[in-house]
PDB file of N, CA and C in Angstrom:
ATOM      1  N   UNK A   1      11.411 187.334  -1.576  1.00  0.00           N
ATOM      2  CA  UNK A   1      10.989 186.025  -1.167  1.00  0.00           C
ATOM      3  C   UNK A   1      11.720 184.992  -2.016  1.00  0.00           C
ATOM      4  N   UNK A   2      12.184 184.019  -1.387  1.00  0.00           N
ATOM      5  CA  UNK A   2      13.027 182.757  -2.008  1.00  0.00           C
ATOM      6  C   UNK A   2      11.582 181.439  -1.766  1.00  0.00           C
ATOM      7  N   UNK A   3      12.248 181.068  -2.915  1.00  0.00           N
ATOM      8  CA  UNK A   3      10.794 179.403  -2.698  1.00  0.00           C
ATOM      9  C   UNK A   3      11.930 177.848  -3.437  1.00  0.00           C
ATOM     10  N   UNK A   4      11.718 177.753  -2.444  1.00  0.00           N
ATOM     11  CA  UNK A   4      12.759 175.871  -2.789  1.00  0.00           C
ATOM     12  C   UNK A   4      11.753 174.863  -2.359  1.00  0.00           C
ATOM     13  N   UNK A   5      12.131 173.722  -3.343  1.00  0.00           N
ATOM     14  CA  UNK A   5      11.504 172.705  -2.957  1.00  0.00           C
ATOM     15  C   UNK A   5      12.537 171.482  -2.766  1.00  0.00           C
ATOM     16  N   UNK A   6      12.185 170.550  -2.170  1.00  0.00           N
ATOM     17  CA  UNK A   6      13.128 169.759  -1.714  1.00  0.00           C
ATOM     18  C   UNK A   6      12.034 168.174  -1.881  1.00  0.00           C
ATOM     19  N   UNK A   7      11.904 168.071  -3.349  1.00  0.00           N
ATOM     20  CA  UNK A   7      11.380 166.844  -4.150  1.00  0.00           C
ATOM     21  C   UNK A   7      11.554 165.481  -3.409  1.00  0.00           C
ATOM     22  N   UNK A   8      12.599 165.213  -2.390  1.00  0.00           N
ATOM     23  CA  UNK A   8      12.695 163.778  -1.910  1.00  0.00           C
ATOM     24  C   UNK A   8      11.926 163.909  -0.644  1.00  0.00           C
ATOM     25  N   UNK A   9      11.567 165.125   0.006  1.00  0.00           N
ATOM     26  CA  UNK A   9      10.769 165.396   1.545  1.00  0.00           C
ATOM     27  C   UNK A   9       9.545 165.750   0.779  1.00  0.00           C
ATOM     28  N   UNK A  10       9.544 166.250  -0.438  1.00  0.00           N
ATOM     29  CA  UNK A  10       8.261 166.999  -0.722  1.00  0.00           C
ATOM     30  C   UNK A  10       8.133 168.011  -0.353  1.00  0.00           C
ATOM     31  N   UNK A  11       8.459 169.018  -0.055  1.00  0.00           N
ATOM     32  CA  UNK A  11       8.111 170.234   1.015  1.00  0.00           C
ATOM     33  C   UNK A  11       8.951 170.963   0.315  1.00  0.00           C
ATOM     34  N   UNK A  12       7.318 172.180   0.119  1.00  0.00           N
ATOM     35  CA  UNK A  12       7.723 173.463  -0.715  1.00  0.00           C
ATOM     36  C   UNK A  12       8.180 174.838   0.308  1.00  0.00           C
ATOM     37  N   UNK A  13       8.826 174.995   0.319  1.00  0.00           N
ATOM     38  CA  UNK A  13       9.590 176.301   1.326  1.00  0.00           C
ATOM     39  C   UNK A  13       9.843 177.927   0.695  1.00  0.00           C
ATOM     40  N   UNK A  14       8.485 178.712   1.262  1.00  0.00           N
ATOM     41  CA  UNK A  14       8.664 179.880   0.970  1.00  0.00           C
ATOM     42  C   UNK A  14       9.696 180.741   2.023  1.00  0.00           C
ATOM     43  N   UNK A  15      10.541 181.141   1.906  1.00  0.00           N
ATOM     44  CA  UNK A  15      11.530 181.958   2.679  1.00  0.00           C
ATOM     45  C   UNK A  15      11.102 183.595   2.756  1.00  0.00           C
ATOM     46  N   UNK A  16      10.509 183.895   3.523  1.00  0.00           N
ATOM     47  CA  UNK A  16       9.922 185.621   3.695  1.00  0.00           C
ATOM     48  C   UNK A  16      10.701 186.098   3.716  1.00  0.00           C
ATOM     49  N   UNK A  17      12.231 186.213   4.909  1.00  0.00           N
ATOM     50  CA  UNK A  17      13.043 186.610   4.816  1.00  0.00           C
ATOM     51  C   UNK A  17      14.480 186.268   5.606  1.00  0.00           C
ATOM     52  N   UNK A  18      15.566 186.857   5.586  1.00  0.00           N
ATOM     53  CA  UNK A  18      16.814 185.856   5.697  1.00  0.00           C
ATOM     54  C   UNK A  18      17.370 186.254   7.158  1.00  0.00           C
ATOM     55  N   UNK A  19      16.196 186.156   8.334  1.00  0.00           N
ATOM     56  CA  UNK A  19      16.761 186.244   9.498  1.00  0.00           C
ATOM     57  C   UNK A  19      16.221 184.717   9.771  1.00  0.00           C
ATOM     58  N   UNK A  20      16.828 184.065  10.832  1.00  0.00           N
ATOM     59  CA  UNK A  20      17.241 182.899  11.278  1.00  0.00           C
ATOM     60  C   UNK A  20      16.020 182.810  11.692  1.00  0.00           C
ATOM     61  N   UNK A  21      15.514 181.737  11.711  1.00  0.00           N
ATOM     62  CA  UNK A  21      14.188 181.396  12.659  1.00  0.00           C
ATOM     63  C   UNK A  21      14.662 181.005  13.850  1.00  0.00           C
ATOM     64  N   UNK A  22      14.042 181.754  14.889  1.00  0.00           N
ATOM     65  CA  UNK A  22      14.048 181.132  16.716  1.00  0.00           C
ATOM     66  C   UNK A  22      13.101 180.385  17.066  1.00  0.00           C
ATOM     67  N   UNK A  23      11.485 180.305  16.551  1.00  0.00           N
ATOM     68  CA  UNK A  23      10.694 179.599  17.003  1.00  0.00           C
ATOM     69  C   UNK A  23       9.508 178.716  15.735  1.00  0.00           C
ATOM     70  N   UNK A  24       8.992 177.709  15.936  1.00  0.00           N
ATOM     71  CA  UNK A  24       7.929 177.461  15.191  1.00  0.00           C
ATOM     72  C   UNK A  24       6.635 176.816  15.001  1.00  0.00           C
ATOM     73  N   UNK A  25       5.904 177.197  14.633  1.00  0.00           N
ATOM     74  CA  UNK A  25       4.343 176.566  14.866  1.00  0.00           C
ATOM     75  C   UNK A  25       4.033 176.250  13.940  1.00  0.00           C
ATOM     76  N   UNK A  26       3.570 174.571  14.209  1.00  0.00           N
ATOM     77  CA  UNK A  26       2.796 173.520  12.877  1.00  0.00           C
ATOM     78  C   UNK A  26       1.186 173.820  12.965  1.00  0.00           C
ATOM     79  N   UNK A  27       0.836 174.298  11.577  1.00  0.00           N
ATOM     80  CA  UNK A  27      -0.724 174.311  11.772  1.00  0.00           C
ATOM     81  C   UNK A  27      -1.128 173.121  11.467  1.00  0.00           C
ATOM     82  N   UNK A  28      -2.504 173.015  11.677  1.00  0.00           N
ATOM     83  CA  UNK A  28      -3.140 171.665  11.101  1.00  0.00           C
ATOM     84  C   UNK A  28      -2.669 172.133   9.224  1.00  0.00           C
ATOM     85  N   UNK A  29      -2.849 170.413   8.835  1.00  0.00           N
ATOM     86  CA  UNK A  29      -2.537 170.308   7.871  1.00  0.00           C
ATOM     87  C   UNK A  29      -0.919 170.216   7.120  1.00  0.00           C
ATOM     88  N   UNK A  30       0.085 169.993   7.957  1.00  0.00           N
ATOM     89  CA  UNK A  30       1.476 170.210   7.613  1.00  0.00           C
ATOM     90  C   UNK A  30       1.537 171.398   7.143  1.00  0.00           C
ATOM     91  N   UNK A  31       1.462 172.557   7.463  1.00  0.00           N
ATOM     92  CA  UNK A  31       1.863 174.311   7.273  1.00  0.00           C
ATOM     93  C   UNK A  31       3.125 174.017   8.810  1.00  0.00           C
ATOM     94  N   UNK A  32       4.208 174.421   8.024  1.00  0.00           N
ATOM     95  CA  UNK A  32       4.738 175.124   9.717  1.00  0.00           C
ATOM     96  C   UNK A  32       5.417 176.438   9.202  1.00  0.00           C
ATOM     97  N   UNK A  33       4.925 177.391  10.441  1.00  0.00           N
ATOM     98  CA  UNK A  33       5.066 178.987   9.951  1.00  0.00           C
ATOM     99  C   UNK A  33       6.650 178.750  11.108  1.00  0.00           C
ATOM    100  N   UNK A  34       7.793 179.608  11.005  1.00  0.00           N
ATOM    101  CA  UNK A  34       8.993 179.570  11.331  1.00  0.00           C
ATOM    102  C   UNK A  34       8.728 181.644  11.809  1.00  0.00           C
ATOM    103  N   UNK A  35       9.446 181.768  12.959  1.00  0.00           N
ATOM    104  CA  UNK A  35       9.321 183.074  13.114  1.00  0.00           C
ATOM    105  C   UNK A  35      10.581 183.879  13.867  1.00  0.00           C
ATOM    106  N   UNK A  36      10.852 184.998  13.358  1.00  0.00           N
ATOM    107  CA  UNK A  36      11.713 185.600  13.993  1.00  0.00           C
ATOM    108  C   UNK A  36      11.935 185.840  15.128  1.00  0.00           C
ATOM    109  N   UNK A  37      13.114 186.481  15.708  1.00  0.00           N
ATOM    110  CA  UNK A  37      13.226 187.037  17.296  1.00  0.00           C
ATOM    111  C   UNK A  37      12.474 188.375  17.583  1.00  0.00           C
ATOM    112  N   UNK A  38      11.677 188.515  15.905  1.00  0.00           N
ATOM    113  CA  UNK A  38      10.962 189.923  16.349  1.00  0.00           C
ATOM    114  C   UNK A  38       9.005 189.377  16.129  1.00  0.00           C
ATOM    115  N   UNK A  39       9.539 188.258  15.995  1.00  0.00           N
ATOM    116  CA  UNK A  39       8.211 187.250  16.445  1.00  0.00           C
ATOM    117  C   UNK A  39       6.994 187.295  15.167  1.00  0.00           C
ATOM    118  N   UNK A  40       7.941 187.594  14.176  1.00  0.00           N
ATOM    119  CA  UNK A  40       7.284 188.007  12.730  1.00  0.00           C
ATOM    120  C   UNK A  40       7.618 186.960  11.659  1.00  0.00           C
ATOM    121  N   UNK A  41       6.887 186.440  10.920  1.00  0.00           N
ATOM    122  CA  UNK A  41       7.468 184.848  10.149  1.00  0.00           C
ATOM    123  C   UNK A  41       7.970 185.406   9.391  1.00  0.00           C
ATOM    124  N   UNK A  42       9.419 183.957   9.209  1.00  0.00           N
ATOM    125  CA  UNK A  42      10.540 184.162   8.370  1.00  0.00           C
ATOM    126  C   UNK A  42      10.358 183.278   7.338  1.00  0.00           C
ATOM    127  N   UNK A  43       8.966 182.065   7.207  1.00  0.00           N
ATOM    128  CA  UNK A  43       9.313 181.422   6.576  1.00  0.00           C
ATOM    129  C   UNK A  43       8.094 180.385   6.445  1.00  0.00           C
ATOM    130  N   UNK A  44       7.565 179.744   5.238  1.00  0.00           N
ATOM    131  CA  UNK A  44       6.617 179.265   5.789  1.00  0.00           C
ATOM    132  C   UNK A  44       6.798 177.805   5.169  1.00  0.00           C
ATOM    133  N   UNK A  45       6.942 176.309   5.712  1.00  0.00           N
ATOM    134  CA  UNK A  45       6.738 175.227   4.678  1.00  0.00           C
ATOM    135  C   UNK A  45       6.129 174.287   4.901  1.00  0.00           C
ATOM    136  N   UNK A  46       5.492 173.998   3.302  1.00  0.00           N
ATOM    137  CA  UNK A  46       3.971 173.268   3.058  1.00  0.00           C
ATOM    138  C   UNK A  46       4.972 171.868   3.201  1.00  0.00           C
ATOM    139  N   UNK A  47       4.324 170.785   3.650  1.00  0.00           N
ATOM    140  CA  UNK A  47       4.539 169.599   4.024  1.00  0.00           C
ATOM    141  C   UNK A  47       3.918 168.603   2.776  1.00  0.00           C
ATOM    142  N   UNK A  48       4.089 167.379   2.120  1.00  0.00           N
ATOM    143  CA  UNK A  48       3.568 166.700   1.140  1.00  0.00           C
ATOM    144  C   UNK A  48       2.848 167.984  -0.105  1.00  0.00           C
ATOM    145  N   UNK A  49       3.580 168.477  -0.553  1.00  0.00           N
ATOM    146  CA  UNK A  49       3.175 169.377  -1.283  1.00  0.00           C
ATOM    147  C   UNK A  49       2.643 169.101  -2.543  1.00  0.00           C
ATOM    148  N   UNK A  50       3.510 167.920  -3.457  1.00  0.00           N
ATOM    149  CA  UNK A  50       2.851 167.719  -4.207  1.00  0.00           C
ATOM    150  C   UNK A  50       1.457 167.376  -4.440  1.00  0.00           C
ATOM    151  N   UNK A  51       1.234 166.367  -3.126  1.00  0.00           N
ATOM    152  CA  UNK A  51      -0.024 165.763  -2.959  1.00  0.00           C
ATOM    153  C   UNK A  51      -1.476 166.708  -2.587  1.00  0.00           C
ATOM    154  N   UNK A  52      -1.038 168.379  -2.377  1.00  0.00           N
ATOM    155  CA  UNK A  52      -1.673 169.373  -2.097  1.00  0.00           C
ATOM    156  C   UNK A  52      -1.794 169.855  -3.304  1.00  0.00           C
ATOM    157  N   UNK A  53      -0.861 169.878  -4.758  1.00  0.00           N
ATOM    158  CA  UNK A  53      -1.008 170.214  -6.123  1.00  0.00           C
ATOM    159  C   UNK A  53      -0.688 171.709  -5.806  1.00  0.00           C
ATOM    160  N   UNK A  54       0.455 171.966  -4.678  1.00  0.00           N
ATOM    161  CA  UNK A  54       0.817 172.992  -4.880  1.00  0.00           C
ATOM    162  C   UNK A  54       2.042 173.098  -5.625  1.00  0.00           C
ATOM    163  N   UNK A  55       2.376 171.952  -6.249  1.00  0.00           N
ATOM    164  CA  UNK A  55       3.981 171.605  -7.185  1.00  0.00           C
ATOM    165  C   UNK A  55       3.710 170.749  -7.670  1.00  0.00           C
ATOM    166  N   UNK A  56       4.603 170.658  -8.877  1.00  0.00           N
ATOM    167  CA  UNK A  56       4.317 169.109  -9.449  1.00  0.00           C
ATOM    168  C   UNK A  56       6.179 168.850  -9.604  1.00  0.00           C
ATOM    169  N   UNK A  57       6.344 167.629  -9.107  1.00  0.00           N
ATOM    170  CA  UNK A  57       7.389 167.326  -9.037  1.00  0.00           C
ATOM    171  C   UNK A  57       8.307 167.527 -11.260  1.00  0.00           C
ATOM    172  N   UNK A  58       9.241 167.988 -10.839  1.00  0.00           N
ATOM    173  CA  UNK A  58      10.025 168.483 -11.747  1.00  0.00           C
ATOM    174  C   UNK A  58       9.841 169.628 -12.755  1.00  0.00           C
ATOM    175  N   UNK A  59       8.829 170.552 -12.026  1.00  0.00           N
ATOM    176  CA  UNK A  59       8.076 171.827 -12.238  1.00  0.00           C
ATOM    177  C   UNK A  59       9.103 172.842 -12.018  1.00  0.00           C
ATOM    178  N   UNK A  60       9.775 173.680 -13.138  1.00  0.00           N
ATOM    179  CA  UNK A  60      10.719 174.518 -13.173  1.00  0.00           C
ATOM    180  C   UNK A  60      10.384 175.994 -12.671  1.00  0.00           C
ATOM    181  N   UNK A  61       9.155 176.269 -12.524  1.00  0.00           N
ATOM    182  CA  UNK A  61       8.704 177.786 -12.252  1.00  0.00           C
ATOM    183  C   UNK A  61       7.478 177.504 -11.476  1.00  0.00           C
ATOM    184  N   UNK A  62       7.203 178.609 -10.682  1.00  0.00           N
ATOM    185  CA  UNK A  62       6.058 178.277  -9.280  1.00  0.00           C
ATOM    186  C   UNK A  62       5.350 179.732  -9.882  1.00  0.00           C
ATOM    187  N   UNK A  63       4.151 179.765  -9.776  1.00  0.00           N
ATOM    188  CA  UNK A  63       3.413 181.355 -10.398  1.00  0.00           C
ATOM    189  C   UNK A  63       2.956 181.427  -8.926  1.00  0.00           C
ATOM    190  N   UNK A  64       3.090 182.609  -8.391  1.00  0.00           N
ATOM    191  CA  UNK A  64       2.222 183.080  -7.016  1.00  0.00           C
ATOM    192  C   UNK A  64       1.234 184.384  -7.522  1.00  0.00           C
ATOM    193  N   UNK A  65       0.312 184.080  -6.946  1.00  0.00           N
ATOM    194  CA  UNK A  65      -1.013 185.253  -6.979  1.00  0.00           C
ATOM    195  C   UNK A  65      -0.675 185.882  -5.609  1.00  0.00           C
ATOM    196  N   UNK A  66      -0.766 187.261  -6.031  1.00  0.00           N
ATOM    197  CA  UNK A  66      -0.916 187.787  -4.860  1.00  0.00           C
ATOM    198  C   UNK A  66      -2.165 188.846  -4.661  1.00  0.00           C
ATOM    199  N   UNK A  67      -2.278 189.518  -3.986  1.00  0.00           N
ATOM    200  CA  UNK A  67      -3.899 189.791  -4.134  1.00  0.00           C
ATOM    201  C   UNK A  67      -4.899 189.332  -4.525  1.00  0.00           C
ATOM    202  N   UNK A  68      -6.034 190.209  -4.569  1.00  0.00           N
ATOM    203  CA  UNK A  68      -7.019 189.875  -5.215  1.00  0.00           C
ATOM    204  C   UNK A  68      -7.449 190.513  -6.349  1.00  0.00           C
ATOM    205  N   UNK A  69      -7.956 190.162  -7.442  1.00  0.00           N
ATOM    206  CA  UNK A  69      -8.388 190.952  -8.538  1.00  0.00           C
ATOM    207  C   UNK A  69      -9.813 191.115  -8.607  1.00  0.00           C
ATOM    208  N   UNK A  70     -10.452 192.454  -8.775  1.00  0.00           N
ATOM    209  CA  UNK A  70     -12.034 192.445  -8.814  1.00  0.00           C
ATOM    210  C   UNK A  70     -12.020 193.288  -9.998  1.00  0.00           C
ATOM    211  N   UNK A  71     -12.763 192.441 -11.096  1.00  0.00           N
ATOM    212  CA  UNK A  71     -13.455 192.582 -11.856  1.00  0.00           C
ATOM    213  C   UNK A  71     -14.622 193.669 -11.937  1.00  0.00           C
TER     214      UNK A  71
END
């Protein structure tokens, strides 16, 4: 997975993977998921991101959780 942000649009861009997107759907909330010709997302990007506090503008490293942890 690749993750860019593009600080003058705001919009944080996770890249799943490096086939071309053919189609795409905006969810509520500025999410638009990008999807392959095998109809599987290639890509997903958050819209006003900072303002979601999913970045902070000039933030050198992004930490992702993945799973869940149970205690």
């Amino acid at each position: 997975m690749k993750i860019r942000y593009d600080p003058e649009a705001d919009v944080l861009l996770l890249i799943l993977r490096d086939d071309p997107p053919v189609d795409a759907l905006e969810e509520p909330g500025g999410v638009i998921v990008s999807y392959g010709e095998d109809k599987e997302p290639v890509s997903v990007e958050f819209l006003n991101a900072s303002a979601r506090a999913l970045i902070r503008p000039g933030q050198v490293s992004v930490t992702l959780q993945t799973g869940s942890s149970q205690d």
